[in-house]
Structure formats: C-alpha cells, structure tokens
Protein backbone atom coordinates (compact mmCIF):
# COMPACT_ATOMS: atom_id res chain seq x y z
CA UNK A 1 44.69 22.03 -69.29
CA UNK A 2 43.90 19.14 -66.66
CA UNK A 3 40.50 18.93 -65.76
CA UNK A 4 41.11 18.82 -62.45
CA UNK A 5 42.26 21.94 -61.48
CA UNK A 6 43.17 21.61 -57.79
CA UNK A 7 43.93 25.34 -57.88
CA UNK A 8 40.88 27.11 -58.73
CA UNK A 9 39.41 28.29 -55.48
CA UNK A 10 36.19 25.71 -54.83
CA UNK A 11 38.59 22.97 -55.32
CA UNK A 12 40.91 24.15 -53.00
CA UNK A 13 38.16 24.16 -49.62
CA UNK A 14 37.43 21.02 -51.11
CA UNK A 15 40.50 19.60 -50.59
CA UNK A 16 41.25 21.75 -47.10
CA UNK A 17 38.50 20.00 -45.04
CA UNK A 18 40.36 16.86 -44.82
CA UNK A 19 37.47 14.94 -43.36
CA UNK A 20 35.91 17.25 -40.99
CA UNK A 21 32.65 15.82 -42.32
CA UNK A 22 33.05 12.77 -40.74
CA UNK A 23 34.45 14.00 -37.76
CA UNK A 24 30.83 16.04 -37.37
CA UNK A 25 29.01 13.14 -38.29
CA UNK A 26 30.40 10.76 -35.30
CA UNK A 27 29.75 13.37 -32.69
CA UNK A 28 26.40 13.89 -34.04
CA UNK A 29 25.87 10.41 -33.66
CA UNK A 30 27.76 10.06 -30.16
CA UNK A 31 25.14 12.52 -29.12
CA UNK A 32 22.34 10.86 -30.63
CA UNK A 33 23.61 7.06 -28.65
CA UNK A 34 23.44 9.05 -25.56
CA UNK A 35 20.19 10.58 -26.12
CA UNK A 36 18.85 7.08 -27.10
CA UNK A 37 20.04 6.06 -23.64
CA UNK A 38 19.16 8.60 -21.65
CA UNK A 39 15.60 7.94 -22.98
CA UNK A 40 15.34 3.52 -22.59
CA UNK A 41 16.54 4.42 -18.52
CA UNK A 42 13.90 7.11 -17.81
CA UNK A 43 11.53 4.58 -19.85
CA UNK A 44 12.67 1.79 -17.65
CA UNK A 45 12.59 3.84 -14.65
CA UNK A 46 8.75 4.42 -15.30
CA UNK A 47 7.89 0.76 -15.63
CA UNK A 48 9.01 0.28 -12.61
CA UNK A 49 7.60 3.10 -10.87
CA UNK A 50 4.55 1.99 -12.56
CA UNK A 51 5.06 -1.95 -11.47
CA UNK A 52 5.42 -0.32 -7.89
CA UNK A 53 1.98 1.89 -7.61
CA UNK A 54 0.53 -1.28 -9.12
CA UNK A 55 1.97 -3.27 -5.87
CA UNK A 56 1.06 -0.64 -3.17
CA UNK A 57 -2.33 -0.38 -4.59
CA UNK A 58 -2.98 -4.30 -4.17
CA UNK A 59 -1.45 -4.29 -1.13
CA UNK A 60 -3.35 -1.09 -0.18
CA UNK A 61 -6.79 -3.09 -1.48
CA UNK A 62 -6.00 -6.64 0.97
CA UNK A 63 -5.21 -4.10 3.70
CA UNK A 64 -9.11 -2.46 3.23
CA UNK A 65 -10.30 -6.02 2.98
CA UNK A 66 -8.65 -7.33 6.34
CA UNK A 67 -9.72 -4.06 7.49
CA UNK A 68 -13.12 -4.55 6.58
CA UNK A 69 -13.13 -8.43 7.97
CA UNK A 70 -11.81 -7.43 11.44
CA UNK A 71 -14.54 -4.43 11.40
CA UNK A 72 -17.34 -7.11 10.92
CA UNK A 73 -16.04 -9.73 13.12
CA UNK A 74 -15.72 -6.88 16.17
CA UNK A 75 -19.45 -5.78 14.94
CA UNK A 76 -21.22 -9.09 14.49
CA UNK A 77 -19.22 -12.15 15.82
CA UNK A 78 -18.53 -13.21 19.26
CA UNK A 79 -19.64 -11.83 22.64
CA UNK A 80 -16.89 -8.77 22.14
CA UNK A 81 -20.31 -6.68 22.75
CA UNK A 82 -20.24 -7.12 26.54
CA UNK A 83 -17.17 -8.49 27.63
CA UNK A 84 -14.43 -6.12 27.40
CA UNK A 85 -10.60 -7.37 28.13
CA UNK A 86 -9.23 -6.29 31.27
CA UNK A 87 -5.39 -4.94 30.93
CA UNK A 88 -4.17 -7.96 32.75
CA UNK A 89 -5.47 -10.14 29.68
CA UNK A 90 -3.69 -11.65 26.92
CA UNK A 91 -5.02 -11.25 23.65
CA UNK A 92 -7.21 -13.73 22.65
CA UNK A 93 -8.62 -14.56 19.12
CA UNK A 94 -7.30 -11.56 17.41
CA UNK A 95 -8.64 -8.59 20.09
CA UNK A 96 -6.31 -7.39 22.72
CA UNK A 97 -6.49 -5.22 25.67
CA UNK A 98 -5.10 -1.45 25.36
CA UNK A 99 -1.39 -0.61 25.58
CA UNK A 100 -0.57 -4.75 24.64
CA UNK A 101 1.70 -5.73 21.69
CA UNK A 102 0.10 -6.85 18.51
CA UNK A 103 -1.44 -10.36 18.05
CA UNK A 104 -1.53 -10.34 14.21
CA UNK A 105 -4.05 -12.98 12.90
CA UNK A 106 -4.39 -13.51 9.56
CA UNK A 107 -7.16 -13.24 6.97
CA UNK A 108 -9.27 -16.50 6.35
CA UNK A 109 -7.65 -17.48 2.65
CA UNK A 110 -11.09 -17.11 0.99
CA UNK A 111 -11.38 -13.07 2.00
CA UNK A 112 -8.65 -12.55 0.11
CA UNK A 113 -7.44 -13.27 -3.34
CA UNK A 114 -4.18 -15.36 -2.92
CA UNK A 115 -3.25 -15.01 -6.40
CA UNK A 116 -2.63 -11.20 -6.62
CA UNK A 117 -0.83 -11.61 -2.58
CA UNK A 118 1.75 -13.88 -1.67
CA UNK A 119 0.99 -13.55 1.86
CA UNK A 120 -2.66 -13.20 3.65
CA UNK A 121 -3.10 -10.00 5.17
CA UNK A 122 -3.42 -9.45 8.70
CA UNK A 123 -5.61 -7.70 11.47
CA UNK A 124 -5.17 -7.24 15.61
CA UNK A 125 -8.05 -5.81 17.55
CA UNK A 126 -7.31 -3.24 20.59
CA UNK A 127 -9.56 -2.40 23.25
CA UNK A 128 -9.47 1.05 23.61
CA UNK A 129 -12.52 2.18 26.35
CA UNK A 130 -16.07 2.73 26.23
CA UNK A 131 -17.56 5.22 23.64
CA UNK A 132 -21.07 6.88 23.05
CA UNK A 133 -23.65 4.64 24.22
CA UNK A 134 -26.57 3.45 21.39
CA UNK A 135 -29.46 5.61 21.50
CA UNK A 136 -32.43 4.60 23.85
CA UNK A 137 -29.53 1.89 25.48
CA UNK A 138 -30.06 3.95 28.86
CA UNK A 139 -33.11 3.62 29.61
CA UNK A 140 -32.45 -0.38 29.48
CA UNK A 141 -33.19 -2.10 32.21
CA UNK A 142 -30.91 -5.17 30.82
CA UNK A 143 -28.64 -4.77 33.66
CA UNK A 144 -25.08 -4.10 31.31
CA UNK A 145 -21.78 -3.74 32.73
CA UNK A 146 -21.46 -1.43 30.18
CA UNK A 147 -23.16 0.97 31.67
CA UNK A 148 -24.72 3.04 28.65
CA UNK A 149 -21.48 3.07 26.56
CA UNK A 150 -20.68 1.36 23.76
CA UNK A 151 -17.09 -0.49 23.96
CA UNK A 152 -14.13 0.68 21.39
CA UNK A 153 -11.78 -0.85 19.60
CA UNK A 154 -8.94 0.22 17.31
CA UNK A 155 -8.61 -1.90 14.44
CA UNK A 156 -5.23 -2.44 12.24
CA UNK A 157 -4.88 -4.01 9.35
CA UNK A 158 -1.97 -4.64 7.50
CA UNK A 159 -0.47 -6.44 4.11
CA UNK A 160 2.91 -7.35 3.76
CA UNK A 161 5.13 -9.69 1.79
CA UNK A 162 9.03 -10.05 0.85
CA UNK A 163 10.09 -7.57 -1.68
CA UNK A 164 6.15 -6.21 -2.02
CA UNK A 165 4.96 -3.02 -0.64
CA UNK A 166 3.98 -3.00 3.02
CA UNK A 167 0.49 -1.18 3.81
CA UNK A 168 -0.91 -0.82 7.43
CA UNK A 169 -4.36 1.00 7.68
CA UNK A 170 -6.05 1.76 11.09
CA UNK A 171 -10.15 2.53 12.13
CA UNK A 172 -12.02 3.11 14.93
CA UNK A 173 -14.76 0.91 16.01
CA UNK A 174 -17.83 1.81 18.15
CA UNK A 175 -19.21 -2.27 19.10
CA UNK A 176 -22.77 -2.31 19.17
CA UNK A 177 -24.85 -3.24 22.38
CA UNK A 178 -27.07 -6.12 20.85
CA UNK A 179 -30.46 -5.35 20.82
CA UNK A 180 -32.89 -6.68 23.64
CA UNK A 181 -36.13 -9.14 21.98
C-alpha cells in the first residue's frame, strides 16, 4: 500500500481546499493595508490640526500684544486725554473718530517677535464718547472741555499673514484725565 493514501478521509479535505488559505490570508492582509491607512491620514490629519492651534495661538498672542500697545499708547502717550476727534476728522496717528473706516497702524517691530510672525500686527483707535468721569475730577476747577467725563475709545487689534491664522481682538478704553500738580 502507497503511503500516500489520497483516499482516507483527512487527506481528502486536505486536498479539497485548493488554496483557500491563501485566499484568507490576502484579504486579511487587504484589510490590514487599509487599516494601516486609515490610521497614517487621521495621524496626519492631527498634525495639522495641531500645526493650526499652534498658529492661531501665536497669532492670538501678537493680537494681545498690539492690543496691549494701543491700550498704553491711548493711556499714557499723546494729548488723546483732552482732545477728542470731532466726526469731521480724519484719523490721525492710529486713533480715529467714531463711525470712520479703519486706519490700521502697525506694531513698532521691537513689541513684537518677528520671528514667530511674518507680518507685524496691527491696531486702530476709535473714539467712541465720553465715559465715567475719574473720581474727585468734578470738583476741578481745571477748566476741561471734558466736562467730568473721561473720553472712550474702542481699541482693535489684529494679526494677520498669508496662509496664517487671522485673529482680531477688541477692548474698551476709559482715557484718563491727567492729574493736576
């Protein structure tokens, strides 16, 4: 008798699977390649979403710090204290009467760090009215056309660049009246 008995039974469902095996095998790993891919996109798809948070939140950051610059210039520089623009004005150095279009001005280049933003972020000043006074200003006898209010001014502050994230941020300002000596 042969050895190889091709009639006894487990020799027989041997022979009937006729490569099912690999046929099993390649859509296993069919499945798997797609899997693999499926994961790398979602995994690129995050490092960008991450690359872009990272963006808006510089962008966010220069906006605060033009924010923050126009804030101090309207608080301490100038004579924006006690002369207020008149609608009929033009904007001039950065502050602008209400209801006027924007007169962007940009950041000085050292308030801002020009390596981390292509472009220098940007501020306008509006005139918006007179606010609450400073306490004890009314019972100055300084003579002010401001009459015991303090002016206000809406400052905007934006950072923007090709292909970055844009960010515009906006405060309120109450001026101070300088104090008398």
């Amino acid at each position: 008798m042969s050895r190889f008995n091709f009639r006894h039974p487990s020799m027989r469902a041997r022979a009937d699977q006729k490569g099912i095996a690999l046929v099993v095998v390649l859509i296993l790993l069919v499945v798997t390649a797609i899997l693999g891919l499926a994961i790398m996109r979602s995994s690129a798809m995050q490092e960008r979403m991450a690359a872009n948070l990272r963006d808006r939140s510089i962008a966010f950051q220069a906006a605060e710090g033009a924010l923050r610059f126009a804030q101090d210039q309207v608080l301490g520089a100038g004579n924006w204290d006690t002369d207020t623009p008149e609608p009929s004005d033009a904007c001039v150095n950065g502050i602008c009467p209400s209801g006027s279009a924007a007169a962007w001005t940009p950041v000085p280049a050292a308030n801002y760090d020009n390596m981390l933003i292509p472009e220098p972020p940007e501020y306008w000043v509006e005139y918006i009215g007179t606010g609450p006074g400073q306490p004890g200003g009314c019972d100055s006898t300084s003579g002010s056309t401001l009459n015991c209010a303090n002016p206000l001014y809406r400052v905007t502050a934006r950072s923007r660049a090709e292909g970055r994230a844009d960010v515009l941020v906006q405060a309120t300002v109450i001026s101070r009246i300088p104090d008398e000596p």
